[in-house]
C-alpha atoms as a PDB file:
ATOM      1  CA  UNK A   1      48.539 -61.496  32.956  1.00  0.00           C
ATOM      2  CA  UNK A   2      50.604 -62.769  30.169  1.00  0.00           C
ATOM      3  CA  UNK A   3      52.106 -59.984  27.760  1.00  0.00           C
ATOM      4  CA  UNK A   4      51.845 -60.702  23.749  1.00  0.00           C
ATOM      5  CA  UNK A   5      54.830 -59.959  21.807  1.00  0.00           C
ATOM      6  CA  UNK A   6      53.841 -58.224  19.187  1.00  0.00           C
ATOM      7  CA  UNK A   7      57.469 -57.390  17.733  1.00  0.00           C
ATOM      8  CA  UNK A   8      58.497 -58.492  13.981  1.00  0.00           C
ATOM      9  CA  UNK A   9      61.786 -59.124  13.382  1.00  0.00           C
ATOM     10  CA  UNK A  10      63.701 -59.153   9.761  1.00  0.00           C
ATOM     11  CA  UNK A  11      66.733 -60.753  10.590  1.00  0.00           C
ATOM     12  CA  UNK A  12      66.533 -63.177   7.542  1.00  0.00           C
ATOM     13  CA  UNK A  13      67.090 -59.501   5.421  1.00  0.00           C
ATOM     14  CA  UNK A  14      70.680 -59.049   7.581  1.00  0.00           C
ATOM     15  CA  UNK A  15      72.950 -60.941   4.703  1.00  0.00           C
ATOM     16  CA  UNK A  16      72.131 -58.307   1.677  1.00  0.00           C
ATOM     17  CA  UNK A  17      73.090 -55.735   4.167  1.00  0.00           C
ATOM     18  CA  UNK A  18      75.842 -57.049   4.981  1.00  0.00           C
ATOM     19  CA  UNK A  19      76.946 -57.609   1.757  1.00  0.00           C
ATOM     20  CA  UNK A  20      76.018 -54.171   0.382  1.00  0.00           C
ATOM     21  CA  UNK A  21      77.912 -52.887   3.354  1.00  0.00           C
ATOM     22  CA  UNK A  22      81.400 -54.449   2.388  1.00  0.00           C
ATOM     23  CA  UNK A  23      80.682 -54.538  -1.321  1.00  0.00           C
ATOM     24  CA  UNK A  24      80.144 -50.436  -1.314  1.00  0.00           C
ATOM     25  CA  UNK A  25      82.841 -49.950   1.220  1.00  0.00           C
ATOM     26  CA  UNK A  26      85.705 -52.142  -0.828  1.00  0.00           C
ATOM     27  CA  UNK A  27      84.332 -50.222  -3.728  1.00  0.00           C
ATOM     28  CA  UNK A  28      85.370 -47.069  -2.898  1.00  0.00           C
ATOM     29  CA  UNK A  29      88.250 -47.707  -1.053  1.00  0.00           C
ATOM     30  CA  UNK A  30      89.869 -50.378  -3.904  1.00  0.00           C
ATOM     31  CA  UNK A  31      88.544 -47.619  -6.702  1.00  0.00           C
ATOM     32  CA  UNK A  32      89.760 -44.648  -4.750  1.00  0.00           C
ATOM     33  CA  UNK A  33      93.584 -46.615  -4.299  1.00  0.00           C
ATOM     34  CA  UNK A  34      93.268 -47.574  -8.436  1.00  0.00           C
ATOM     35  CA  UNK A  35      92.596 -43.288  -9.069  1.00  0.00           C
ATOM     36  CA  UNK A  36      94.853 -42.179  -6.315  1.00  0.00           C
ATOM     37  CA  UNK A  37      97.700 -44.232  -8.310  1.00  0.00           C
ATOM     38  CA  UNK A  38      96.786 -43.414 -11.709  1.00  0.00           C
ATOM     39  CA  UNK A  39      96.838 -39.692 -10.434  1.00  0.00           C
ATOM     40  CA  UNK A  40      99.986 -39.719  -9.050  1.00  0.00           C
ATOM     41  CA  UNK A  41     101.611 -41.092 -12.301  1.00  0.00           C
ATOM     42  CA  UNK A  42     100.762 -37.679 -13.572  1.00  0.00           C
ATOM     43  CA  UNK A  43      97.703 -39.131 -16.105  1.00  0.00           C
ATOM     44  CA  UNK A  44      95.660 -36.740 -17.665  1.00  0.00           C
ATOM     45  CA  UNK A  45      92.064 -36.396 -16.281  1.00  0.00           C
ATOM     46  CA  UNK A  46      90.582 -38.469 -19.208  1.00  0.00           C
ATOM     47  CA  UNK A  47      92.932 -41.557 -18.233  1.00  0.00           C
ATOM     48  CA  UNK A  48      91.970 -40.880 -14.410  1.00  0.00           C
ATOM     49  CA  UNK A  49      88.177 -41.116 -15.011  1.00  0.00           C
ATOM     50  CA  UNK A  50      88.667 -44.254 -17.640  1.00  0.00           C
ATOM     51  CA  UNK A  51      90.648 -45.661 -15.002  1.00  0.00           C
ATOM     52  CA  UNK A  52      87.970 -45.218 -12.154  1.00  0.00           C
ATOM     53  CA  UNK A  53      84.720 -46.430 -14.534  1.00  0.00           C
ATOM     54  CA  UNK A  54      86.933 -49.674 -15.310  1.00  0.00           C
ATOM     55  CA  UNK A  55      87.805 -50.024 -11.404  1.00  0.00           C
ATOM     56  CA  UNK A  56      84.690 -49.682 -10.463  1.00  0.00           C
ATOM     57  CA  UNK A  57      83.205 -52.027 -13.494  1.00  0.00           C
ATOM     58  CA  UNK A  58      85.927 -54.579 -12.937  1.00  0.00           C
ATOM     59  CA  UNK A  59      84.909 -54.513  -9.060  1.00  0.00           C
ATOM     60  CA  UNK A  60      81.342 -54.795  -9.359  1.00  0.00           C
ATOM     61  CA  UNK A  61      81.699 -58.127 -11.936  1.00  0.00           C
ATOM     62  CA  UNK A  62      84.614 -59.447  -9.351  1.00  0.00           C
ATOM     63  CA  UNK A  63      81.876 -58.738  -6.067  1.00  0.00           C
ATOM     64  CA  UNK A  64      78.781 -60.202  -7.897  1.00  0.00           C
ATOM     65  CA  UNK A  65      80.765 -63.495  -8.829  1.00  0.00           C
ATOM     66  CA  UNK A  66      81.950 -63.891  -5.435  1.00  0.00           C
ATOM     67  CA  UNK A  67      78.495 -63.279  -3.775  1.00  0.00           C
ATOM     68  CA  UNK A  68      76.995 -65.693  -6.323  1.00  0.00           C
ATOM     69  CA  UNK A  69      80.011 -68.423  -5.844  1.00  0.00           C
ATOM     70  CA  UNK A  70      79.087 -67.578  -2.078  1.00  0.00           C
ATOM     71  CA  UNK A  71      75.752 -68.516  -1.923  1.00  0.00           C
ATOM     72  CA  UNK A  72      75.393 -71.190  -4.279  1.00  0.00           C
ATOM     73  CA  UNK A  73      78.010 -73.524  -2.262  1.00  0.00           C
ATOM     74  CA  UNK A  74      76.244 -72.100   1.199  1.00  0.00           C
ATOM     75  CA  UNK A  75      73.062 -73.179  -0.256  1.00  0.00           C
ATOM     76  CA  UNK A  76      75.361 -76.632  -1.213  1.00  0.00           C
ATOM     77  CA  UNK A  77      76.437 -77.229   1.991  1.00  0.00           C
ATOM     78  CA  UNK A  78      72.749 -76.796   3.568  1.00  0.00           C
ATOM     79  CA  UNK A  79      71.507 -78.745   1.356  1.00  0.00           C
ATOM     80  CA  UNK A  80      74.024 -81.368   1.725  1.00  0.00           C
ATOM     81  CA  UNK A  81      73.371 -81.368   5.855  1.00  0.00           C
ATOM     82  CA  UNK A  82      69.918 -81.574   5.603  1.00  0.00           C
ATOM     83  CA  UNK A  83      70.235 -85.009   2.920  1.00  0.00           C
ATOM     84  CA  UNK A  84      72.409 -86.288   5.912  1.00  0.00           C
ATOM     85  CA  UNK A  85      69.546 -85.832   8.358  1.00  0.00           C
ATOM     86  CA  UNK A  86      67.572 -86.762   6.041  1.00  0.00           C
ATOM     87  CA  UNK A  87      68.998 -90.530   6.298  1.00  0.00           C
ATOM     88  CA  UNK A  88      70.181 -90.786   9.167  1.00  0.00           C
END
């Protein structure tokens, strides 16, 4: 008797977790660092928070140009291999 696999799998949804993964957890740690100095050069609370909203705007802009540089030139390079298969 031949068993049907009936499993679905989402691996092809893997890469935006990925990505969320690192891009949350270099947030906080590069935003906490920014604070953590800014706090130890005795700032008032004001300059601490401006500090952390710019951090964490300044990180954000820097992670979504690097995700889109990213995938544009993986998307390239695909593309690219398939037009050499294409005539070969």
């Amino acid at each position: 008797m031949t068993a049907i696999h009936k499993e679905q799998h989402h691996i092809w949804r893997i890469g935006w977790l990925r990505a969320a993964v690192l891009g949350a957890n270099d947030g906080i740690l590069s935003t906490a660092s920014l604070m953590l100095g800014v706090v130890t050069a005795h700032a008032t609370h004001t300059n601490v928070l401006a500090a952390g909203v710019a951090g964490l705007v300044a990180g954000a802009m820097s992670m979504a140009a690097g995700e889109y540089v990213s995938v544009h030139s993986q998307a390239d390079t695909e593309e690219a291999d398939l037009n050499l298969s294409v005539r070969s």
